[in-house]
PDB file of N, CA and C in Angstrom:
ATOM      1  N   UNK A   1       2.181 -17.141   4.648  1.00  0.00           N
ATOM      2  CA  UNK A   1       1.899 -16.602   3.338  1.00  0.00           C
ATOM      3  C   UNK A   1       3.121 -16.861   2.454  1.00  0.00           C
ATOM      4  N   UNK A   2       2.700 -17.327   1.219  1.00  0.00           N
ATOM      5  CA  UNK A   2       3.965 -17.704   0.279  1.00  0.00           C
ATOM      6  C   UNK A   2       4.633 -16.182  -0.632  1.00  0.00           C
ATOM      7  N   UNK A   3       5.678 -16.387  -0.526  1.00  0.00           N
ATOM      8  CA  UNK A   3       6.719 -14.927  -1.072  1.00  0.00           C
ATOM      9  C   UNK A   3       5.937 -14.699  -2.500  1.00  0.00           C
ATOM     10  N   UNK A   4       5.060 -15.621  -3.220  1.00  0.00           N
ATOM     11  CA  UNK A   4       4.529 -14.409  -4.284  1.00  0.00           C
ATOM     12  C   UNK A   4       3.393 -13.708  -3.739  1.00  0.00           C
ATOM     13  N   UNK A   5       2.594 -14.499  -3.011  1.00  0.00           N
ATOM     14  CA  UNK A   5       1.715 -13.633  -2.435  1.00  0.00           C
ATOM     15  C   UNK A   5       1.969 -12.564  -2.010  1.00  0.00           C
ATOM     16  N   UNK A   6       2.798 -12.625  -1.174  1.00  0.00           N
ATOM     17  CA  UNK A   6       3.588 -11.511  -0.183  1.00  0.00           C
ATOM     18  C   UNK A   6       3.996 -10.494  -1.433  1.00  0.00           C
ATOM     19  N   UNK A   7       4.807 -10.763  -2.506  1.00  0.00           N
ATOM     20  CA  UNK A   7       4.878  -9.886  -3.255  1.00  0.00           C
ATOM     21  C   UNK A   7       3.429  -9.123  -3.755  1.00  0.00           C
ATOM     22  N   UNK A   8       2.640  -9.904  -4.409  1.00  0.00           N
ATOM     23  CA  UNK A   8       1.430  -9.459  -5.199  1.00  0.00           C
ATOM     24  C   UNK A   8       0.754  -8.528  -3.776  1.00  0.00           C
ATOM     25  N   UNK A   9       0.655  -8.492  -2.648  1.00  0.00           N
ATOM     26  CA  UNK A   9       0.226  -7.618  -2.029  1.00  0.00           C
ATOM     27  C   UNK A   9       0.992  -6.349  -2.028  1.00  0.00           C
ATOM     28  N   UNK A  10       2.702  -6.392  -1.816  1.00  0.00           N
ATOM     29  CA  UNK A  10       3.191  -5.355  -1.691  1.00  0.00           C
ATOM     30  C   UNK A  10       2.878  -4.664  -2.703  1.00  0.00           C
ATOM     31  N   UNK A  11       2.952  -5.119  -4.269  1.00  0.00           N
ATOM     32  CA  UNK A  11       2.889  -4.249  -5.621  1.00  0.00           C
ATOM     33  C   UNK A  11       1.260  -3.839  -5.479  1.00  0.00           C
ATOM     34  N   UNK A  12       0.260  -4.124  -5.007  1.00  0.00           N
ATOM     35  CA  UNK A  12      -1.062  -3.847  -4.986  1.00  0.00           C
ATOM     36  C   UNK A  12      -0.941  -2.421  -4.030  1.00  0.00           C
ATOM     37  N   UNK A  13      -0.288  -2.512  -2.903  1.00  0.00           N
ATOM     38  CA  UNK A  13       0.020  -1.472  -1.695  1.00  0.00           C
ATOM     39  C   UNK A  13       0.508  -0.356  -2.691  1.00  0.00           C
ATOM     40  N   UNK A  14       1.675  -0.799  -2.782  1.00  0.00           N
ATOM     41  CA  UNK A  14       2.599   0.384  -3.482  1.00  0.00           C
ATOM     42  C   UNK A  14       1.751   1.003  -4.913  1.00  0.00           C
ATOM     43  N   UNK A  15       0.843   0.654  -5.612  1.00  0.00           N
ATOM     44  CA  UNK A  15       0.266   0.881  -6.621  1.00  0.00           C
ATOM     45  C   UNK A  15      -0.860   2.138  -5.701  1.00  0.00           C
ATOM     46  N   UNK A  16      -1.615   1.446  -4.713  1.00  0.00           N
ATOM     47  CA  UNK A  16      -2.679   2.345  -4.171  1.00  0.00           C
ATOM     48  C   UNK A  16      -1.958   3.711  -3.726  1.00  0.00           C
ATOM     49  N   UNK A  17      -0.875   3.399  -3.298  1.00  0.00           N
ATOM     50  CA  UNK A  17      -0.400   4.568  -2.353  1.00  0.00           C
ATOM     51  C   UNK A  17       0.315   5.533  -3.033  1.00  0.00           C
ATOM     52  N   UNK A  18       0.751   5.408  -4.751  1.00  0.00           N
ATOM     53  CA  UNK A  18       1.518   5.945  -5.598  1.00  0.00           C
ATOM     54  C   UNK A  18       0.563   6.890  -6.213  1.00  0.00           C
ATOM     55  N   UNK A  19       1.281   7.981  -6.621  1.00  0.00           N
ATOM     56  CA  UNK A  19       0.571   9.016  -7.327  1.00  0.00           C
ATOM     57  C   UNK A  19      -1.024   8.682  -8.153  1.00  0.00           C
ATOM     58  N   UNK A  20      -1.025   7.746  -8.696  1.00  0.00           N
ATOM     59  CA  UNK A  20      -2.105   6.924  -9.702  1.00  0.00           C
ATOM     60  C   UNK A  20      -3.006   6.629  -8.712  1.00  0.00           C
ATOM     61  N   UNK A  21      -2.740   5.621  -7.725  1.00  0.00           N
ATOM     62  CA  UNK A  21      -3.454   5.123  -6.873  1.00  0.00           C
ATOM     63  C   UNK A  21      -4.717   6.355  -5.953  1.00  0.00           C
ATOM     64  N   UNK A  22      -3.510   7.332  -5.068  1.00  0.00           N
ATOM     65  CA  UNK A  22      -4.253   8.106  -4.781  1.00  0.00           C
ATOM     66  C   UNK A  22      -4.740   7.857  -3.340  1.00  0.00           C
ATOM     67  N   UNK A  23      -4.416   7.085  -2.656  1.00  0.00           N
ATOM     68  CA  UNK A  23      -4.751   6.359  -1.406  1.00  0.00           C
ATOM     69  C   UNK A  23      -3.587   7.295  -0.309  1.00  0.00           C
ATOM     70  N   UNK A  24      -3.742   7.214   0.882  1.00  0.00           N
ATOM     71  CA  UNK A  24      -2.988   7.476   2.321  1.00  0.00           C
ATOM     72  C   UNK A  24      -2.802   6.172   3.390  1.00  0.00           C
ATOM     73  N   UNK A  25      -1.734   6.201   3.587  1.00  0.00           N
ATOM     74  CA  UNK A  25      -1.391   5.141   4.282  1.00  0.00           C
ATOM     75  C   UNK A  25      -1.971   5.392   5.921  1.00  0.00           C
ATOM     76  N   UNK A  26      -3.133   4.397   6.223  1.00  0.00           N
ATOM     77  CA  UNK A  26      -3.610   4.499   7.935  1.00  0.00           C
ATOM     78  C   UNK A  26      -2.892   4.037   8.307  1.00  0.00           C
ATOM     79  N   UNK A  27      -3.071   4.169   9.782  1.00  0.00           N
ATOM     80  CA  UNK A  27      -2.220   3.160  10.748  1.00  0.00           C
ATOM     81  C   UNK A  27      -2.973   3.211  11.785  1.00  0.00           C
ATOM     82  N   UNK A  28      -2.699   2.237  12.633  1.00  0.00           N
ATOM     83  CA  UNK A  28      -3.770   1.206  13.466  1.00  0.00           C
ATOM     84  C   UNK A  28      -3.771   2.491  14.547  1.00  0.00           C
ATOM     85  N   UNK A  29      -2.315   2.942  15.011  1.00  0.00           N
ATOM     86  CA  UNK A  29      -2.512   3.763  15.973  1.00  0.00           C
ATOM     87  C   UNK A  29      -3.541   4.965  15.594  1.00  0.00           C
ATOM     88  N   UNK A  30      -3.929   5.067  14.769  1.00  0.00           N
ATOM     89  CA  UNK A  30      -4.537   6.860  14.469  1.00  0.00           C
ATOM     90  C   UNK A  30      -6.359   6.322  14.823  1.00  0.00           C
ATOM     91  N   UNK A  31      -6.654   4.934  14.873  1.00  0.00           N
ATOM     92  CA  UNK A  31      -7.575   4.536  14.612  1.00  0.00           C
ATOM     93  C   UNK A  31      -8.101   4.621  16.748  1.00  0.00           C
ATOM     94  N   UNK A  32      -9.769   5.595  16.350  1.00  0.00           N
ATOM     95  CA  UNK A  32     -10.229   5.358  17.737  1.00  0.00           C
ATOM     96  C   UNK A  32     -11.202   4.020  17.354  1.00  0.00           C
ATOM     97  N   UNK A  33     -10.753   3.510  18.637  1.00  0.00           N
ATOM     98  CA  UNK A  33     -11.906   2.014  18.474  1.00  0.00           C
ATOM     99  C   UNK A  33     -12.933   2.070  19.256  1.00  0.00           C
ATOM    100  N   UNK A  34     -12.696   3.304  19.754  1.00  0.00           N
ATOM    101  CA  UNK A  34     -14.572   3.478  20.519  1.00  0.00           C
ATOM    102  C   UNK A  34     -15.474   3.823  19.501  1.00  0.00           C
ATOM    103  N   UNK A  35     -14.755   4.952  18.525  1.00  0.00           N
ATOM    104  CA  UNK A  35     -15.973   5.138  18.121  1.00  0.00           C
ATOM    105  C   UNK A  35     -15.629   4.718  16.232  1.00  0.00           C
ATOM    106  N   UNK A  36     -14.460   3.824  16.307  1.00  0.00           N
ATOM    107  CA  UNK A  36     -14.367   3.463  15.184  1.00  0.00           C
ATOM    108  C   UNK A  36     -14.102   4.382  13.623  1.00  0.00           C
ATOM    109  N   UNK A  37     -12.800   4.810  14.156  1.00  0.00           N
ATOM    110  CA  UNK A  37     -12.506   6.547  13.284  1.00  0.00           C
ATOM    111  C   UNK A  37     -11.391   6.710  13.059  1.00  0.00           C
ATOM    112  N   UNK A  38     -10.545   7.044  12.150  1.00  0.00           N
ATOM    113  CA  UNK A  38      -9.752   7.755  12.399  1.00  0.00           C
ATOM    114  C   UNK A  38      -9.630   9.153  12.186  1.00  0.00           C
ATOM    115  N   UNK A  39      -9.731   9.874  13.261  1.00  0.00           N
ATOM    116  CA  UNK A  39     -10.031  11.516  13.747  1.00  0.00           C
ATOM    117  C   UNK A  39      -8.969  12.186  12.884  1.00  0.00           C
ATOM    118  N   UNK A  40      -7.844  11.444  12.941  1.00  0.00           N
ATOM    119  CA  UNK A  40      -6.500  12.363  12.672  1.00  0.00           C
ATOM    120  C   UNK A  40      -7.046  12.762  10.647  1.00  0.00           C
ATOM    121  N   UNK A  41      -7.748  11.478  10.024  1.00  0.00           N
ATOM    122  CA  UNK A  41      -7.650  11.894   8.771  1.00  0.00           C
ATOM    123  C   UNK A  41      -8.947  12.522   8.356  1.00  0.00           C
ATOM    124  N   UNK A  42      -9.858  12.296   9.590  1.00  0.00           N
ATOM    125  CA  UNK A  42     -11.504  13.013   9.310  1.00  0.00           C
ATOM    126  C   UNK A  42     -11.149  14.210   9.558  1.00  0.00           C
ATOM    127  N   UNK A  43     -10.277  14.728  10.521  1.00  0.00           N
ATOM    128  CA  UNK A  43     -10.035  16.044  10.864  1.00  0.00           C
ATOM    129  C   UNK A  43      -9.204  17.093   9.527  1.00  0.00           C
ATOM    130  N   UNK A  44      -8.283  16.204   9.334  1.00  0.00           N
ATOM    131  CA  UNK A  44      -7.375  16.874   8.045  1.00  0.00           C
ATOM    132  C   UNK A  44      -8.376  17.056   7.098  1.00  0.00           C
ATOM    133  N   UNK A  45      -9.158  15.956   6.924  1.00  0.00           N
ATOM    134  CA  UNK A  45     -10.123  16.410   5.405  1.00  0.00           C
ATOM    135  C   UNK A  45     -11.096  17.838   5.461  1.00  0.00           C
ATOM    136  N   UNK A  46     -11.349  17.098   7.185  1.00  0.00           N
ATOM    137  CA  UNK A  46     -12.463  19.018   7.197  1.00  0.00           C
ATOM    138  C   UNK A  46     -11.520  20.271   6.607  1.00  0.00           C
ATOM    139  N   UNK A  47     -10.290  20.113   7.844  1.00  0.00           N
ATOM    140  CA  UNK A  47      -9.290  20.950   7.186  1.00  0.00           C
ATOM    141  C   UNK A  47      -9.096  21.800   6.426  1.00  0.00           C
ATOM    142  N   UNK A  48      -8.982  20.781   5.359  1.00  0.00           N
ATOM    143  CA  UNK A  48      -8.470  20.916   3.796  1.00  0.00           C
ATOM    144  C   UNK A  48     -10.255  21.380   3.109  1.00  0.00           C
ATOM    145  N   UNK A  49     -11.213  20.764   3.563  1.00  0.00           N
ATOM    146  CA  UNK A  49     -11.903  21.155   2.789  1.00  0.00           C
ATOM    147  C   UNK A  49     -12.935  22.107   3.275  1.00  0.00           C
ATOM    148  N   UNK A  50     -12.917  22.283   4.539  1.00  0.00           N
ATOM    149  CA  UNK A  50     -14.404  23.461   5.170  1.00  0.00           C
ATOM    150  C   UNK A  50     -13.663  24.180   6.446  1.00  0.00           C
ATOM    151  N   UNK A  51     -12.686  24.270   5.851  1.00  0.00           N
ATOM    152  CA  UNK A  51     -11.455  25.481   6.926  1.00  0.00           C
ATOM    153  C   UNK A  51     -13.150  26.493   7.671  1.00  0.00           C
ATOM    154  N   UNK A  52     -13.645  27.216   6.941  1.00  0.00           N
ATOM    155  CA  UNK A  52     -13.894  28.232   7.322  1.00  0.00           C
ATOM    156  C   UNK A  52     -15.195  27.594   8.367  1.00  0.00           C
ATOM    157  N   UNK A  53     -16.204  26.828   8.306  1.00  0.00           N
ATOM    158  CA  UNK A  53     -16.715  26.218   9.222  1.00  0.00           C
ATOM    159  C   UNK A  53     -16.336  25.284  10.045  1.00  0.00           C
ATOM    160  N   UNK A  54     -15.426  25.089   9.895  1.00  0.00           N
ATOM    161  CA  UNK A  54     -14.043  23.917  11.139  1.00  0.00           C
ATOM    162  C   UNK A  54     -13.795  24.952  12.093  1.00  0.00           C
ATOM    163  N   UNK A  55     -13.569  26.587  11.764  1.00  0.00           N
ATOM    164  CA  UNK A  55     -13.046  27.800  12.649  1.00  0.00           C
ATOM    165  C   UNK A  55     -14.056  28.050  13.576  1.00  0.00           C
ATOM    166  N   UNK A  56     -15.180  28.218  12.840  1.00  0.00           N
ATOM    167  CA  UNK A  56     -16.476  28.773  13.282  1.00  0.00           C
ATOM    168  C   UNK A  56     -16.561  27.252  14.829  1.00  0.00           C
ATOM    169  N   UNK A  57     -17.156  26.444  14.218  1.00  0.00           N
ATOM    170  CA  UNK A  57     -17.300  25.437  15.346  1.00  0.00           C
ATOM    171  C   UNK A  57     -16.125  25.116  16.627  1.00  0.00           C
ATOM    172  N   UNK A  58     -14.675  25.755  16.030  1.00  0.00           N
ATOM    173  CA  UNK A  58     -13.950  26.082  16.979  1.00  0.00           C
ATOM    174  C   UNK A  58     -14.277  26.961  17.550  1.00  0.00           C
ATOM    175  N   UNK A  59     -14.780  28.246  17.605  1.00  0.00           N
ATOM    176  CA  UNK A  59     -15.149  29.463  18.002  1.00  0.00           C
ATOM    177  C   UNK A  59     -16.044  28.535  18.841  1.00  0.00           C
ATOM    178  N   UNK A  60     -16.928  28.436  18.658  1.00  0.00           N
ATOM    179  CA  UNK A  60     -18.113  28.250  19.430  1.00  0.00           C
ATOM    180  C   UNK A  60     -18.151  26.829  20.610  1.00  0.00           C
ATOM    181  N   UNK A  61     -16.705  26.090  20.069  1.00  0.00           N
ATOM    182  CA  UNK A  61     -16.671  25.319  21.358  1.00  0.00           C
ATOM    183  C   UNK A  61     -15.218  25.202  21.189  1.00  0.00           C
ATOM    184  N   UNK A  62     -14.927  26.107  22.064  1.00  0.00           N
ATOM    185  CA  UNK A  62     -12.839  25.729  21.805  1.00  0.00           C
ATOM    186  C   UNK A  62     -12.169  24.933  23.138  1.00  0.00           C
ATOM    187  N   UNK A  63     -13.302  24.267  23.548  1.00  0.00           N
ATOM    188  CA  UNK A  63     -12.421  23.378  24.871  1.00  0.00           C
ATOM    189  C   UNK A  63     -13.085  21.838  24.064  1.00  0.00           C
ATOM    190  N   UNK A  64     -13.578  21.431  23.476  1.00  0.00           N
ATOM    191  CA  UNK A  64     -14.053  20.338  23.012  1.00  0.00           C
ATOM    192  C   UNK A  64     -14.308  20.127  22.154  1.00  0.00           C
ATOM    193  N   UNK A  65     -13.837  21.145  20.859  1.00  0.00           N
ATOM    194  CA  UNK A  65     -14.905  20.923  19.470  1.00  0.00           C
ATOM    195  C   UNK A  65     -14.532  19.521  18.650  1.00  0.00           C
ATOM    196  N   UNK A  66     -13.458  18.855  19.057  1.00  0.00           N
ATOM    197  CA  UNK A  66     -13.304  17.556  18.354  1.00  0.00           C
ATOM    198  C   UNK A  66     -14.676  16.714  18.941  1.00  0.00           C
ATOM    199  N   UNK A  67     -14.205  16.894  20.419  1.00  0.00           N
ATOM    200  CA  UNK A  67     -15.355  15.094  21.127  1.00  0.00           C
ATOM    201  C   UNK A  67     -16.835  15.905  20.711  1.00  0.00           C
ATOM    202  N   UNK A  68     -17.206  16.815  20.764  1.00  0.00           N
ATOM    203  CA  UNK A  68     -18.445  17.703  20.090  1.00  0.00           C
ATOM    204  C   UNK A  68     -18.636  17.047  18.722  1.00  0.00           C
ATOM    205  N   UNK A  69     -17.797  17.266  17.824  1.00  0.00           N
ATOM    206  CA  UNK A  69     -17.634  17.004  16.249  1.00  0.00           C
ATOM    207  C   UNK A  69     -18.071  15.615  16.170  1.00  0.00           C
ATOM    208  N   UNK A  70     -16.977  15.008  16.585  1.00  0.00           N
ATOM    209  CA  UNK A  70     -17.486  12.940  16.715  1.00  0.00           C
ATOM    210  C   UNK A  70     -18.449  12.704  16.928  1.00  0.00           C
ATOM    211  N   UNK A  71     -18.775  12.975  18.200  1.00  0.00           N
ATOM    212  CA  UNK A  71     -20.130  12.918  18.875  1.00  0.00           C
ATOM    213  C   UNK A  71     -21.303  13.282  17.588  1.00  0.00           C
ATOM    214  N   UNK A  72     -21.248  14.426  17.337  1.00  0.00           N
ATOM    215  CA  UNK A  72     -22.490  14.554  16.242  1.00  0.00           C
ATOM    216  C   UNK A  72     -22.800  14.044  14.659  1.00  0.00           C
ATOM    217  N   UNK A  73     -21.504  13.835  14.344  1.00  0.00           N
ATOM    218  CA  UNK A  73     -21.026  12.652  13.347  1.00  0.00           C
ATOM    219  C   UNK A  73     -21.682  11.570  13.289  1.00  0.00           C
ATOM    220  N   UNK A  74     -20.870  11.441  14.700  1.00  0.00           N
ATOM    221  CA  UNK A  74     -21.670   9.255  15.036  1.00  0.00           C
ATOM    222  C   UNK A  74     -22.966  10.040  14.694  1.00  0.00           C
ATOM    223  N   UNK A  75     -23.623  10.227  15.768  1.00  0.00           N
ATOM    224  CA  UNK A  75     -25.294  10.215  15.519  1.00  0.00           C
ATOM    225  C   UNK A  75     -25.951  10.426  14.398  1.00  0.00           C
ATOM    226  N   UNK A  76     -25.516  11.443  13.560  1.00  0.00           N
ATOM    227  CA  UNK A  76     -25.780  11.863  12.268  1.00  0.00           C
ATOM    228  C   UNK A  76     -25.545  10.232  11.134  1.00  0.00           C
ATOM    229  N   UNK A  77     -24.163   9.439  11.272  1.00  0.00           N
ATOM    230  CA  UNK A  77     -24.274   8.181  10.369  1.00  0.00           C
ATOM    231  C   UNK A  77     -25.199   7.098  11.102  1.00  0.00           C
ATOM    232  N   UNK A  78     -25.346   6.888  12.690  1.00  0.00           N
ATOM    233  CA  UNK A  78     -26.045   5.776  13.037  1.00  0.00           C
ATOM    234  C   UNK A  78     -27.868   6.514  11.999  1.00  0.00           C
ATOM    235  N   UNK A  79     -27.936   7.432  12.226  1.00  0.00           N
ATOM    236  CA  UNK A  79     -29.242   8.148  11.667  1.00  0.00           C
ATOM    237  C   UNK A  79     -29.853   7.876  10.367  1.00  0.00           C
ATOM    238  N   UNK A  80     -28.477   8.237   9.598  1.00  0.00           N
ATOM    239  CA  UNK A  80     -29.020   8.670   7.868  1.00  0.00           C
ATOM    240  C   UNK A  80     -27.664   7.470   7.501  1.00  0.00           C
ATOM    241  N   UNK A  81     -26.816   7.124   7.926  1.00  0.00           N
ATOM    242  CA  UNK A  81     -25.866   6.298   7.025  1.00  0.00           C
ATOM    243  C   UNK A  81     -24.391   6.800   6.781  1.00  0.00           C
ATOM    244  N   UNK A  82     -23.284   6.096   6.315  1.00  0.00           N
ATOM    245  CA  UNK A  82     -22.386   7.333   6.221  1.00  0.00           C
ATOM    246  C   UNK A  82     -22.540   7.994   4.874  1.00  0.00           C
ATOM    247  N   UNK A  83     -23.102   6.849   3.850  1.00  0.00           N
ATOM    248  CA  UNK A  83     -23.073   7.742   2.642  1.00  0.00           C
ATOM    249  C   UNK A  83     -23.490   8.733   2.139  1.00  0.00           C
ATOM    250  N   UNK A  84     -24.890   9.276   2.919  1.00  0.00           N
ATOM    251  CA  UNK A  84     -25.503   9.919   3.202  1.00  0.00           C
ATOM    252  C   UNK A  84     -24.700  11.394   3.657  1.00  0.00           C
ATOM    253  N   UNK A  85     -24.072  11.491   5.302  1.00  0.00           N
ATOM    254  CA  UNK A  85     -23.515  11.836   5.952  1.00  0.00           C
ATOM    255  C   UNK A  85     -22.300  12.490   5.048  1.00  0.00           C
ATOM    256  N   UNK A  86     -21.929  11.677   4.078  1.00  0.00           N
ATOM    257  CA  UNK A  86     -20.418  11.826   3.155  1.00  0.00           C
ATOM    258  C   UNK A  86     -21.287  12.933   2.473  1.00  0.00           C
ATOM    259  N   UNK A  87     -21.778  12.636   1.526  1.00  0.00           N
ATOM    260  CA  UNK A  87     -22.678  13.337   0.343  1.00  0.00           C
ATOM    261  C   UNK A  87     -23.025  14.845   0.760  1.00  0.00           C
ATOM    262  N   UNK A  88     -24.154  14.458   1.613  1.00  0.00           N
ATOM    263  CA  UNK A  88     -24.750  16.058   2.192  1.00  0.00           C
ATOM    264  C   UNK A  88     -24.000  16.553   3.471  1.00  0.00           C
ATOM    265  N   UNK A  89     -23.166  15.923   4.219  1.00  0.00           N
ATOM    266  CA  UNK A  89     -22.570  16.999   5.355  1.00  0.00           C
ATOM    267  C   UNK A  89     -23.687  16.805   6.736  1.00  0.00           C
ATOM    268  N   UNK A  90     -23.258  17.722   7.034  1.00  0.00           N
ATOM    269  CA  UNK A  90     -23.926  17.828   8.693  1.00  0.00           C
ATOM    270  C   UNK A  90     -24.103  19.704   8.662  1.00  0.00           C
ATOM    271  N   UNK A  91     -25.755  19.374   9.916  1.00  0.00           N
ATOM    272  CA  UNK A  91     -25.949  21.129   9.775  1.00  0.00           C
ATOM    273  C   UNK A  91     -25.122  21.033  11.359  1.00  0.00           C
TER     274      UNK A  91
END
């Protein structure tokens, strides 16, 4: 790759990842390739955004509620799609 290229990507990076941009930097390690995810930032978003039913489904399975969670995820996007899945949630 020629050094402007190489530049014009870095300033494209650094633009996404800057306040404006609004983006999070992945990394390959966070990524499961079984089921094609990264858990670490699907998990933070529940987190941040459905604390109080993230607890509950802990309650009700606290030795597994992640591989539980994935598990019903996948099936739910192979099903309806992810955009779908994004939009309306999971019961």
């Amino acid at each position: 790759m020629e050094e402007n290229e190489r530049r014009f990507e870095q300033d494209i990076e650094s633009y996404l990842l800057s306040e404006d941009g609004g983006y999070v930097k992945g990394y390959p390690k966070d990524v499961d390739r079984e089921c094609a995810l990264n858990k670490k930032d699907l998990f933070t978003f529940i987190e941040n955004s459905q604390m109080n039913e993230l607890e509950r489904y802990k309650n009700a399975f606290p030795d597994d509620y992640e591989d539980r969670f994935i598990k019903r995820f996948n099936e739910e996007v192979a099903q309806r799609g992810i955009i779908d899945v994004v939009r309306n949630g999971i019961t």
